[in-house]
PDB file of N, CA and C in Angstrom:
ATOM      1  N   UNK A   1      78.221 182.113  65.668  1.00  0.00           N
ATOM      2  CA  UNK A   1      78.586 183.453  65.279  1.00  0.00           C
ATOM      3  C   UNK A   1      77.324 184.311  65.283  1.00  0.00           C
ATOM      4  N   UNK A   2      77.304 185.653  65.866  1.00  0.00           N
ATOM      5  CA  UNK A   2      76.506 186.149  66.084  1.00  0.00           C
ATOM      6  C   UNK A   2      76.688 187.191  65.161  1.00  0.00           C
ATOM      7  N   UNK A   3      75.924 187.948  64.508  1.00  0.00           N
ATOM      8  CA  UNK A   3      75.850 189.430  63.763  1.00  0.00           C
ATOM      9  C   UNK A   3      75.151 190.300  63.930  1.00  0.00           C
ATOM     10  N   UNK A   4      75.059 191.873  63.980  1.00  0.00           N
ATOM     11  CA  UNK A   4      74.033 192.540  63.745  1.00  0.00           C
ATOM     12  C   UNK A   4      74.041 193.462  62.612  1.00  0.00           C
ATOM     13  N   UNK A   5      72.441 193.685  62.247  1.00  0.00           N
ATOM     14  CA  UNK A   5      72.559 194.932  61.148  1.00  0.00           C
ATOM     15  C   UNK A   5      71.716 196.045  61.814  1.00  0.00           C
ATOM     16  N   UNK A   6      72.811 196.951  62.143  1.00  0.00           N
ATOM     17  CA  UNK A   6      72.265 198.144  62.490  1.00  0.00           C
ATOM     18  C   UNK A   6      72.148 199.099  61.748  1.00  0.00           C
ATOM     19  N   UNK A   7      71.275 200.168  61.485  1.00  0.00           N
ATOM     20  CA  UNK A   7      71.018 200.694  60.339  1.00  0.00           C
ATOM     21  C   UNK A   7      70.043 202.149  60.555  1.00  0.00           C
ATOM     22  N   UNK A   8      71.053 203.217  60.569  1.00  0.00           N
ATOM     23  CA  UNK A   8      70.353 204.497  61.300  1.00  0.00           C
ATOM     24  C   UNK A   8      69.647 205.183  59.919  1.00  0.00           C
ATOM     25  N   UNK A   9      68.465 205.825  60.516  1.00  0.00           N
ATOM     26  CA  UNK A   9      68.405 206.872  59.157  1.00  0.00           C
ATOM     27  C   UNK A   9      67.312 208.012  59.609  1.00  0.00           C
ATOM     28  N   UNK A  10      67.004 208.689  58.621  1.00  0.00           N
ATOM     29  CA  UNK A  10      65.933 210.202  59.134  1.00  0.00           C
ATOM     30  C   UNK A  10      64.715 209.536  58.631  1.00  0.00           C
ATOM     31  N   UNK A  11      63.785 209.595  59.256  1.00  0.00           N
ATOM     32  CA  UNK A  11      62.363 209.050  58.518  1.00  0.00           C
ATOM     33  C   UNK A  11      61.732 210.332  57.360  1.00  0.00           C
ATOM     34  N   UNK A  12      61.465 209.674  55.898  1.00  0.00           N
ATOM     35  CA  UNK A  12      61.769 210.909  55.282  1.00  0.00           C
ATOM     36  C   UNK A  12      60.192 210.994  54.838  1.00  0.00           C
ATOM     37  N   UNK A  13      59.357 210.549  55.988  1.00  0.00           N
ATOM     38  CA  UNK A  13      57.713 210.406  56.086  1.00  0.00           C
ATOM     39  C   UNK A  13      56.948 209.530  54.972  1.00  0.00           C
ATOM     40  N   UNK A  14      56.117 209.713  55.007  1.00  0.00           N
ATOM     41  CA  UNK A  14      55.238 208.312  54.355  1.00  0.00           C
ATOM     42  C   UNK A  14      55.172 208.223  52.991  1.00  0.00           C
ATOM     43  N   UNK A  15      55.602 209.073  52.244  1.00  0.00           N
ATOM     44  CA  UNK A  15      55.627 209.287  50.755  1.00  0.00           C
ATOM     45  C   UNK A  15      56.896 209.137  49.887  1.00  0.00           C
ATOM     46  N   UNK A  16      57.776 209.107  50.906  1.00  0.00           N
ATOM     47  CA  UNK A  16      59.745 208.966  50.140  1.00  0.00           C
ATOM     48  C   UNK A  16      60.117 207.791  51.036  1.00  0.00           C
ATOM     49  N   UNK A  17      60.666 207.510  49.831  1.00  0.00           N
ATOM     50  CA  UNK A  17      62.296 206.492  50.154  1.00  0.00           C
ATOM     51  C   UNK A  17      63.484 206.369  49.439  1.00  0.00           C
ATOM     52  N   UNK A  18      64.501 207.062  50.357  1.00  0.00           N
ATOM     53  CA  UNK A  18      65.779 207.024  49.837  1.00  0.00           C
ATOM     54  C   UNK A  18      66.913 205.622  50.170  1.00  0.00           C
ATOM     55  N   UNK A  19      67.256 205.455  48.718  1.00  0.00           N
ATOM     56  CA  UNK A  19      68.716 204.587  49.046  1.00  0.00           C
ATOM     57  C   UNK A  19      69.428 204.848  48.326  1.00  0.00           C
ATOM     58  N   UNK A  20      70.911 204.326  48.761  1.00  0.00           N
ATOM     59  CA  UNK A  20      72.016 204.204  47.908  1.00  0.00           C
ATOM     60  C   UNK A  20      72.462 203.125  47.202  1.00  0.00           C
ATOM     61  N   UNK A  21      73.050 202.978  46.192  1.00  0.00           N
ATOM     62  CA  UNK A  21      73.184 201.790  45.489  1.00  0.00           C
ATOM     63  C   UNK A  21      74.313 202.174  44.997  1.00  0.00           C
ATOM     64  N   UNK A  22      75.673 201.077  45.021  1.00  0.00           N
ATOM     65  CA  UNK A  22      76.636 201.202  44.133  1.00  0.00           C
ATOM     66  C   UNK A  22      76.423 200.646  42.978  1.00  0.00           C
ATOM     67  N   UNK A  23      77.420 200.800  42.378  1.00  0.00           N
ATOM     68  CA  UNK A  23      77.658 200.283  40.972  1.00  0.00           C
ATOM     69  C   UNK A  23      77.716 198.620  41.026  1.00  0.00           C
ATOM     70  N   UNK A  24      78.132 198.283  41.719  1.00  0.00           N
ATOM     71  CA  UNK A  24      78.435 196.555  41.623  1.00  0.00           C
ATOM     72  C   UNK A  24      77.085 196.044  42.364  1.00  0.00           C
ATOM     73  N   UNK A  25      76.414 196.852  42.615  1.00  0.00           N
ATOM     74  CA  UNK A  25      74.839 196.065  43.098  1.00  0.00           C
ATOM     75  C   UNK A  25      74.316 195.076  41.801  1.00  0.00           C
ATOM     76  N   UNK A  26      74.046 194.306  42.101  1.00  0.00           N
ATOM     77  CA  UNK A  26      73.726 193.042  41.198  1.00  0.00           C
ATOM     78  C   UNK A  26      72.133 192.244  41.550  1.00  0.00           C
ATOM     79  N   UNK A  27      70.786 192.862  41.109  1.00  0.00           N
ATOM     80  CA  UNK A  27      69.834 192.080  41.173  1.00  0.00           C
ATOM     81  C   UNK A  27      68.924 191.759  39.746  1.00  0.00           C
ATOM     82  N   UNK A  28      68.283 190.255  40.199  1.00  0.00           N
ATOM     83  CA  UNK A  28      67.541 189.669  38.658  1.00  0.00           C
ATOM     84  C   UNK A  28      66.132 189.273  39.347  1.00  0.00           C
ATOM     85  N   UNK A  29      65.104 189.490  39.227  1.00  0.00           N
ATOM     86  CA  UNK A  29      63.953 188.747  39.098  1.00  0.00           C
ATOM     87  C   UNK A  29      63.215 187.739  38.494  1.00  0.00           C
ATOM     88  N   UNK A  30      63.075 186.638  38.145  1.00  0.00           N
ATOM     89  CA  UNK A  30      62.703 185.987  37.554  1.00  0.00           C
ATOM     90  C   UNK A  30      60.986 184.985  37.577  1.00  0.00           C
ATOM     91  N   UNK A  31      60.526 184.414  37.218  1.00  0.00           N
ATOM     92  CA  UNK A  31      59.678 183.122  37.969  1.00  0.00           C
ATOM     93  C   UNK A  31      60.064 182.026  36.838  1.00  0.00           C
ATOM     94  N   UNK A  32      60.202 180.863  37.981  1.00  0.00           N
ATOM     95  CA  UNK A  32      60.707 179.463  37.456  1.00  0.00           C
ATOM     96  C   UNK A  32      59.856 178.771  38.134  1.00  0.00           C
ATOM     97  N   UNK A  33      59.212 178.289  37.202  1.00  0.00           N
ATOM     98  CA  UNK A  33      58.271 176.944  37.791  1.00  0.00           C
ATOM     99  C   UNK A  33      57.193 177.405  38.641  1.00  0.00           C
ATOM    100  N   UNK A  34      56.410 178.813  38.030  1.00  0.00           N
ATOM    101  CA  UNK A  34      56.053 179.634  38.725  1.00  0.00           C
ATOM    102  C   UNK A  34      55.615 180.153  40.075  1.00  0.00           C
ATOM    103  N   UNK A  35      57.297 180.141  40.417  1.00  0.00           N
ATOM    104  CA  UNK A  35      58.087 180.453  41.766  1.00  0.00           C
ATOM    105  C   UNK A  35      58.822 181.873  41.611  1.00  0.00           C
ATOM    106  N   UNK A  36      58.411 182.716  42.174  1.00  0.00           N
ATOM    107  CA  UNK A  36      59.120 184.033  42.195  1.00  0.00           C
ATOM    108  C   UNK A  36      60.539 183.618  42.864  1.00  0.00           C
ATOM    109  N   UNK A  37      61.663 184.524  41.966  1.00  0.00           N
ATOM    110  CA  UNK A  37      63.355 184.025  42.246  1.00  0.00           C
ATOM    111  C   UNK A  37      63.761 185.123  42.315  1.00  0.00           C
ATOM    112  N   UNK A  38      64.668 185.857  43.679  1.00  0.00           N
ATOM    113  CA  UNK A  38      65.436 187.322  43.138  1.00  0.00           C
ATOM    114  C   UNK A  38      66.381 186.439  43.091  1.00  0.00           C
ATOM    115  N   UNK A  39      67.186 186.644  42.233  1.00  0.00           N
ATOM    116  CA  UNK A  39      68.853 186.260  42.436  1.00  0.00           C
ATOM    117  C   UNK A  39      69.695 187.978  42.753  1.00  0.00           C
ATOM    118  N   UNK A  40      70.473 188.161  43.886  1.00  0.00           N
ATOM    119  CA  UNK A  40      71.273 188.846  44.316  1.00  0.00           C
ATOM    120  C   UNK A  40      72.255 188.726  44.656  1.00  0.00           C
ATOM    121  N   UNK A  41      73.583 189.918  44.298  1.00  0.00           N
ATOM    122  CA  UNK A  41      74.707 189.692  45.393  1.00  0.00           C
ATOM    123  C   UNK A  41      74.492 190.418  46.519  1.00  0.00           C
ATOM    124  N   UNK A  42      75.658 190.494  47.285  1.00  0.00           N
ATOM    125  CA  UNK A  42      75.762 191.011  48.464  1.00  0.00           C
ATOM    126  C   UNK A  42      75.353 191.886  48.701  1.00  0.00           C
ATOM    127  N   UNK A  43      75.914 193.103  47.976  1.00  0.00           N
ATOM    128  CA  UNK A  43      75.683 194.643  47.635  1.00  0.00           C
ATOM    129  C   UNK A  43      74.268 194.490  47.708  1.00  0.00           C
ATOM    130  N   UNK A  44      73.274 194.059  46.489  1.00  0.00           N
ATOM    131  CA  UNK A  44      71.983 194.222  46.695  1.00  0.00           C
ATOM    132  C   UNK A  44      71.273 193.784  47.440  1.00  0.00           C
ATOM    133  N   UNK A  45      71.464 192.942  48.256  1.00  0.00           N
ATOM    134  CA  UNK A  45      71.433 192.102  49.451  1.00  0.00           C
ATOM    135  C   UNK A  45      71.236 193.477  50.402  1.00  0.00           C
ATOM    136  N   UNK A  46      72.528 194.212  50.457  1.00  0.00           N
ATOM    137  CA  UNK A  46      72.121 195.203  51.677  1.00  0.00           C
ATOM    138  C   UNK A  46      71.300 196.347  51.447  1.00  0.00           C
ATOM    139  N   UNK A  47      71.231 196.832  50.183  1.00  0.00           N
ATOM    140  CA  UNK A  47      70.290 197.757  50.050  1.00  0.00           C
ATOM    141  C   UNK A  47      68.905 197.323  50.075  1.00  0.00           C
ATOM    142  N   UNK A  48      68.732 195.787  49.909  1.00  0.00           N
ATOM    143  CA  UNK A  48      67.154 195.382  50.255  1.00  0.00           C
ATOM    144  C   UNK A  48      66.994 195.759  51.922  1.00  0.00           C
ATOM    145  N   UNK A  49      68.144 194.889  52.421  1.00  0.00           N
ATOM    146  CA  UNK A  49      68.054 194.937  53.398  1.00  0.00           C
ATOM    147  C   UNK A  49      67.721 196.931  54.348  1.00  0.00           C
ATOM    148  N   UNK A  50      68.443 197.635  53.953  1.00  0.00           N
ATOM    149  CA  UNK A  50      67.914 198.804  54.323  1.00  0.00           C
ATOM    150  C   UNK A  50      66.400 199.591  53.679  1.00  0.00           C
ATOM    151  N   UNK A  51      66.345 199.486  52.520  1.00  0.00           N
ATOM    152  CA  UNK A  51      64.804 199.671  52.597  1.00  0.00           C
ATOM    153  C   UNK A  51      63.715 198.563  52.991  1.00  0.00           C
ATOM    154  N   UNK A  52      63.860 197.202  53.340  1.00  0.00           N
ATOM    155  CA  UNK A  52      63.416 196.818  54.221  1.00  0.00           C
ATOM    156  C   UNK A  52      62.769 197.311  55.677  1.00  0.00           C
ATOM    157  N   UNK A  53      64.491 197.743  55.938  1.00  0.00           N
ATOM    158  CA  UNK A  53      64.231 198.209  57.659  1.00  0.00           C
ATOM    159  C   UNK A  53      63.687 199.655  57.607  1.00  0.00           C
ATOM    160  N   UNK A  54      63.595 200.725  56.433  1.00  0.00           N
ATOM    161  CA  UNK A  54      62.840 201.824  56.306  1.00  0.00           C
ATOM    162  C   UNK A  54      61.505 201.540  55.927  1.00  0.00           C
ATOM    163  N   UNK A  55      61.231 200.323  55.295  1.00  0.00           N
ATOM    164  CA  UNK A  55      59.700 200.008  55.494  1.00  0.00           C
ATOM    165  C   UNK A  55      59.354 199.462  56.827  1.00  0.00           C
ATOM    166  N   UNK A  56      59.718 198.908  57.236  1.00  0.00           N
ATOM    167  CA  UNK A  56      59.204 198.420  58.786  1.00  0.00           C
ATOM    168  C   UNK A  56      59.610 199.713  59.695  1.00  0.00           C
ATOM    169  N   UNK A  57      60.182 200.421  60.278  1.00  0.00           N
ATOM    170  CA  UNK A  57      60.373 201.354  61.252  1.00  0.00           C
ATOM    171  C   UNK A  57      59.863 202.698  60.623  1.00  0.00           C
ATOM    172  N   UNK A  58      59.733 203.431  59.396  1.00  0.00           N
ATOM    173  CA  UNK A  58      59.339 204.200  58.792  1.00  0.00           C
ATOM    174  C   UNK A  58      58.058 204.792  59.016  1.00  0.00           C
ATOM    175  N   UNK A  59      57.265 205.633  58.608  1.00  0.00           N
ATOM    176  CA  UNK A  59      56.069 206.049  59.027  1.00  0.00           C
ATOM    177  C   UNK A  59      55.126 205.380  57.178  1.00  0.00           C
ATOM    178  N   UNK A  60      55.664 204.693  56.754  1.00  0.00           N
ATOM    179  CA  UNK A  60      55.579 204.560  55.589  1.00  0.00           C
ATOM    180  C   UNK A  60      53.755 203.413  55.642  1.00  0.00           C
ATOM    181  N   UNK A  61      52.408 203.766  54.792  1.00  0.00           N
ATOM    182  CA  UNK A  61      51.446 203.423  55.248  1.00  0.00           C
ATOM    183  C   UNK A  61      50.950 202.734  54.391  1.00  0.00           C
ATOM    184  N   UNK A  62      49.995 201.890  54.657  1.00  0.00           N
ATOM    185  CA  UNK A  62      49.080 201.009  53.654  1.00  0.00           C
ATOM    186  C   UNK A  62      49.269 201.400  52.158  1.00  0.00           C
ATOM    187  N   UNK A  63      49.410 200.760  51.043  1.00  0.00           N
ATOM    188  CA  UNK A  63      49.335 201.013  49.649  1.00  0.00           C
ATOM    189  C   UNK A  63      50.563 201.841  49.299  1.00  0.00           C
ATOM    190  N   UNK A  64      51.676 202.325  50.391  1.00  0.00           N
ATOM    191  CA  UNK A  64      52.853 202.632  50.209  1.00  0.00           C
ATOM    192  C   UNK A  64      53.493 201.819  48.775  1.00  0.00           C
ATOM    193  N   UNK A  65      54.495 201.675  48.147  1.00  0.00           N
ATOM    194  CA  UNK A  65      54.973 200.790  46.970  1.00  0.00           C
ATOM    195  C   UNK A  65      56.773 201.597  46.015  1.00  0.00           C
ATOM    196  N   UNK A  66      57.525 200.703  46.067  1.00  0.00           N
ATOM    197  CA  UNK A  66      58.151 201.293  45.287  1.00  0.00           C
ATOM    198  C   UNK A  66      58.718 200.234  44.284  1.00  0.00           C
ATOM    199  N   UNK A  67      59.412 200.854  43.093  1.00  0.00           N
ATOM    200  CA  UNK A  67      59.810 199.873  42.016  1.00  0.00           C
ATOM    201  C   UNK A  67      60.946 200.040  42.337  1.00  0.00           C
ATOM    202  N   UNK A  68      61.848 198.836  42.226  1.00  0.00           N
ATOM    203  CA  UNK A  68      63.154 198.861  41.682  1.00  0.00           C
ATOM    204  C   UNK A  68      63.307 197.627  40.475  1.00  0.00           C
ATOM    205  N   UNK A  69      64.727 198.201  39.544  1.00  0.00           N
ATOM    206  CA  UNK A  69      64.659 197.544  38.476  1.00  0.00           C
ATOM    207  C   UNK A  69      66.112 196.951  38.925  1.00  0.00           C
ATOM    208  N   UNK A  70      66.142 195.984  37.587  1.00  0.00           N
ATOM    209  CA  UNK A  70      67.321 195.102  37.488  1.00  0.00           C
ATOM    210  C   UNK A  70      68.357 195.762  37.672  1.00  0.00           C
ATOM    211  N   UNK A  71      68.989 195.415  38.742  1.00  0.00           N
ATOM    212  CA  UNK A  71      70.887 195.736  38.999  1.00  0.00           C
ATOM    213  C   UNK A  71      70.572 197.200  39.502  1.00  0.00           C
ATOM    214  N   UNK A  72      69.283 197.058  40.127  1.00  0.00           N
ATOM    215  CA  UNK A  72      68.972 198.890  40.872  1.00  0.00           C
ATOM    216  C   UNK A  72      69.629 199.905  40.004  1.00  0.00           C
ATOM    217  N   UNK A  73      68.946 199.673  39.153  1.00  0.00           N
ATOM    218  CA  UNK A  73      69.819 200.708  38.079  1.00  0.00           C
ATOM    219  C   UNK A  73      68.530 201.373  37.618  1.00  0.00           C
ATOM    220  N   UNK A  74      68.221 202.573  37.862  1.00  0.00           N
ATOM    221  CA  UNK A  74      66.847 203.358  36.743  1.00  0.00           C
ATOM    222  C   UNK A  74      67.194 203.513  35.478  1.00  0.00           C
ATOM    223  N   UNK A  75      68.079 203.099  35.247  1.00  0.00           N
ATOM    224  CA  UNK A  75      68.277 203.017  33.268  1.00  0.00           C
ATOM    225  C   UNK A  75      67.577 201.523  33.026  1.00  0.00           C
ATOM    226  N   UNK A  76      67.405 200.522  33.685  1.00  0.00           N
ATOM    227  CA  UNK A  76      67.019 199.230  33.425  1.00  0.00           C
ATOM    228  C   UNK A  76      65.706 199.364  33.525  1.00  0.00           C
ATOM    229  N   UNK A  77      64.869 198.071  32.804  1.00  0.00           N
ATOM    230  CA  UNK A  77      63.269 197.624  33.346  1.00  0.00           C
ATOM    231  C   UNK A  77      62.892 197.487  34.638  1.00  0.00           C
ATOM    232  N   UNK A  78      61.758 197.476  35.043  1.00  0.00           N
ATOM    233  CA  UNK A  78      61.671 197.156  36.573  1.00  0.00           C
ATOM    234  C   UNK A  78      61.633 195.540  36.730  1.00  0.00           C
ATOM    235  N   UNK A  79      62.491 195.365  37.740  1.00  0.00           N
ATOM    236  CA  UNK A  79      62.462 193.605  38.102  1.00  0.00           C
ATOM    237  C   UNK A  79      61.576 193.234  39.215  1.00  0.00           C
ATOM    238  N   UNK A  80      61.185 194.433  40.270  1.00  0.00           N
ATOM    239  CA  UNK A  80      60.369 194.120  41.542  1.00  0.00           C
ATOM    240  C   UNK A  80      59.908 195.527  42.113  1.00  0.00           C
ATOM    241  N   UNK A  81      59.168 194.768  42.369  1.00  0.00           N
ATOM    242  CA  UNK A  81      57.960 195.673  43.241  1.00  0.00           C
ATOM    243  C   UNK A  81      57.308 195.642  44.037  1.00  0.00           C
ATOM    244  N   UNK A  82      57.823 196.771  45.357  1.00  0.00           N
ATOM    245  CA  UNK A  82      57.469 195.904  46.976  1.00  0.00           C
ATOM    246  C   UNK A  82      56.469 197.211  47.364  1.00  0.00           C
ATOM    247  N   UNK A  83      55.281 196.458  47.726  1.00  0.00           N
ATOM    248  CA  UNK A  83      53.726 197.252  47.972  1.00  0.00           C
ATOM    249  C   UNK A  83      53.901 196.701  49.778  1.00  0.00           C
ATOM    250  N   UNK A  84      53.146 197.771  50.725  1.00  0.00           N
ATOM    251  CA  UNK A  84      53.277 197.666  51.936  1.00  0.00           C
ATOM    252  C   UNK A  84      51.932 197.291  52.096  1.00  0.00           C
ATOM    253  N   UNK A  85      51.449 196.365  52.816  1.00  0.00           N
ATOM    254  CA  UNK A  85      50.180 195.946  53.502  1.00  0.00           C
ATOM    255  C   UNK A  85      49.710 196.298  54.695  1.00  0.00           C
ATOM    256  N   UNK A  86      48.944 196.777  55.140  1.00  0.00           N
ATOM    257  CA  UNK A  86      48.826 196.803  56.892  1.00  0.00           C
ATOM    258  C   UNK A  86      49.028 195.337  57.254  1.00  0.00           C
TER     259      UNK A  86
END
């Protein structure tokens, strides 16, 4: 079985990143056995997956970084935090 994720968007230049997140997005961060763990569902699964692909195709540059918190919710703590490297 083959799949693709195609995934259009406006490059919103090196300083923003927009996503959407529903309500049933579901993510946890943890470390066990000090092993970094996201546990995710689906939902958050794809919104990684699209700011993913807006960090890689994006004009987005060295020391770039954004937080997201538990269950991508900005009422929650932050659970992760993805910094861009050259």
């Amino acid at each position: 079985m083959t799949k693709r994720f195609t995934y259009r968007f406006e490059d919103e230049g090196p300083s923003t990143l927009s996503y959407q997140v529903g309500a049933d997005a579901r993510m946890e961060c943890t470390v066990e056995n000090g092993v970094n763990v996201i546990y995710i569902n689906r939902r958050a699964a794809h919104v990684l997956a699209t700011v993913f692909a807006k960090l890689a195709l994006g004009s987005h540059t060295h020391g770039f970084h954004l937080h997201l918190e538990r269950d991508l919710d900005p009422e929650k703590p932050e659970a992760l935090r993805i910094s861009l490297l050259d």
